[in-house]
Protein backbone atom coordinates (compact mmCIF):
# COMPACT_ATOMS: atom_id res chain seq x y z
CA UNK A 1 0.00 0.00 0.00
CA UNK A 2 1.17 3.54 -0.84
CA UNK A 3 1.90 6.00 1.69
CA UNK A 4 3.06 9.14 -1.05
CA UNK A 5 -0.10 9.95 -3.45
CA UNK A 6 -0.76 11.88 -6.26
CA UNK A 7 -3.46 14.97 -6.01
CA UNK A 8 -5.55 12.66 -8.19
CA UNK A 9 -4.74 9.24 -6.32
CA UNK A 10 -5.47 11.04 -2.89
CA UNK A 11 -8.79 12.68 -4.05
CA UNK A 12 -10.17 9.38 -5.05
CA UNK A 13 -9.34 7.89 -1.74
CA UNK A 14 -10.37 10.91 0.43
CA UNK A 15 -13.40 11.62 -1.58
CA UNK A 16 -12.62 14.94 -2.34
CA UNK A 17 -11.95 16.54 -5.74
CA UNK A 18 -8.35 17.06 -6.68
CA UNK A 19 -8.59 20.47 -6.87
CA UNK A 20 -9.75 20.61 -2.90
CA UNK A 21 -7.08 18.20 -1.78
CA UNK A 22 -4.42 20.80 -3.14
CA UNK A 23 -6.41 23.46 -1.21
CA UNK A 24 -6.51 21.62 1.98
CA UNK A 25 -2.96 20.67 1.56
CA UNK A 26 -2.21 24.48 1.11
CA UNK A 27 -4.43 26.03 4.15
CA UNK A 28 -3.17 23.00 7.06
CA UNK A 29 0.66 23.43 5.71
CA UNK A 30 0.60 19.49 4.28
CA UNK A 31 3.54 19.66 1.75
CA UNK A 32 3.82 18.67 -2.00
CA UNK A 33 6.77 17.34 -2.30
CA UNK A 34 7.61 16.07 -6.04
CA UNK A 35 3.67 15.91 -6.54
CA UNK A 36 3.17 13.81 -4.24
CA UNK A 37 1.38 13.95 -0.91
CA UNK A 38 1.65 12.16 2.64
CA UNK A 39 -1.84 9.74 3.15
CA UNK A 40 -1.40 9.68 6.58
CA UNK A 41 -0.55 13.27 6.77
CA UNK A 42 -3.45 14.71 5.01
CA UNK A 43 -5.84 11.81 6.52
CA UNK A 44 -4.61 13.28 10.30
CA UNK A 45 -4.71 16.71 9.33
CA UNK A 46 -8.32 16.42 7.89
CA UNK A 47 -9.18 14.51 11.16
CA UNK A 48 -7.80 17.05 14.08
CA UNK A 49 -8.30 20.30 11.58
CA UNK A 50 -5.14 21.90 12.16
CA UNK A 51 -3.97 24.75 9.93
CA UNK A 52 -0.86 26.11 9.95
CA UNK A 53 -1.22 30.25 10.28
CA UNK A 54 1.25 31.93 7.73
CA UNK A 55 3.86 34.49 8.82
CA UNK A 56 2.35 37.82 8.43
CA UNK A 57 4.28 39.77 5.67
CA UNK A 58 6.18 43.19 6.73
CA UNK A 59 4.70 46.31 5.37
CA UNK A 60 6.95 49.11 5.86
């Protein structure tokens, strides 16, 4: 069993659309590395509904 997915692979095992598993893995900080995505990552992330908050940029 694979543990690294695709967008596509992951949305068809998540039942989301690919489109929303990119978004998700953008808002709770999952990363994309080489197009490919952590299962049990995402899965846990999904489950708890952590997000990871994004540095505030600098204005001067």
């Amino acid at each position: 069993m694979a543990i690294h997915l695709t967008p596509t692979e992951l949305a068809r095992e998540s039942g989301l659309d690919r489109r929303d598993v990119i978004a998700k893995c953008m808002e709770m900080g999952v990363p994309i590395f080489q197009g490919r995505i952590d299962k049990t990552l995402f899965i846990a992330s999904l489950e708890s509904g952590v997000s990871v908050q994004q540095p505030a940029e600098a204005t001067a």
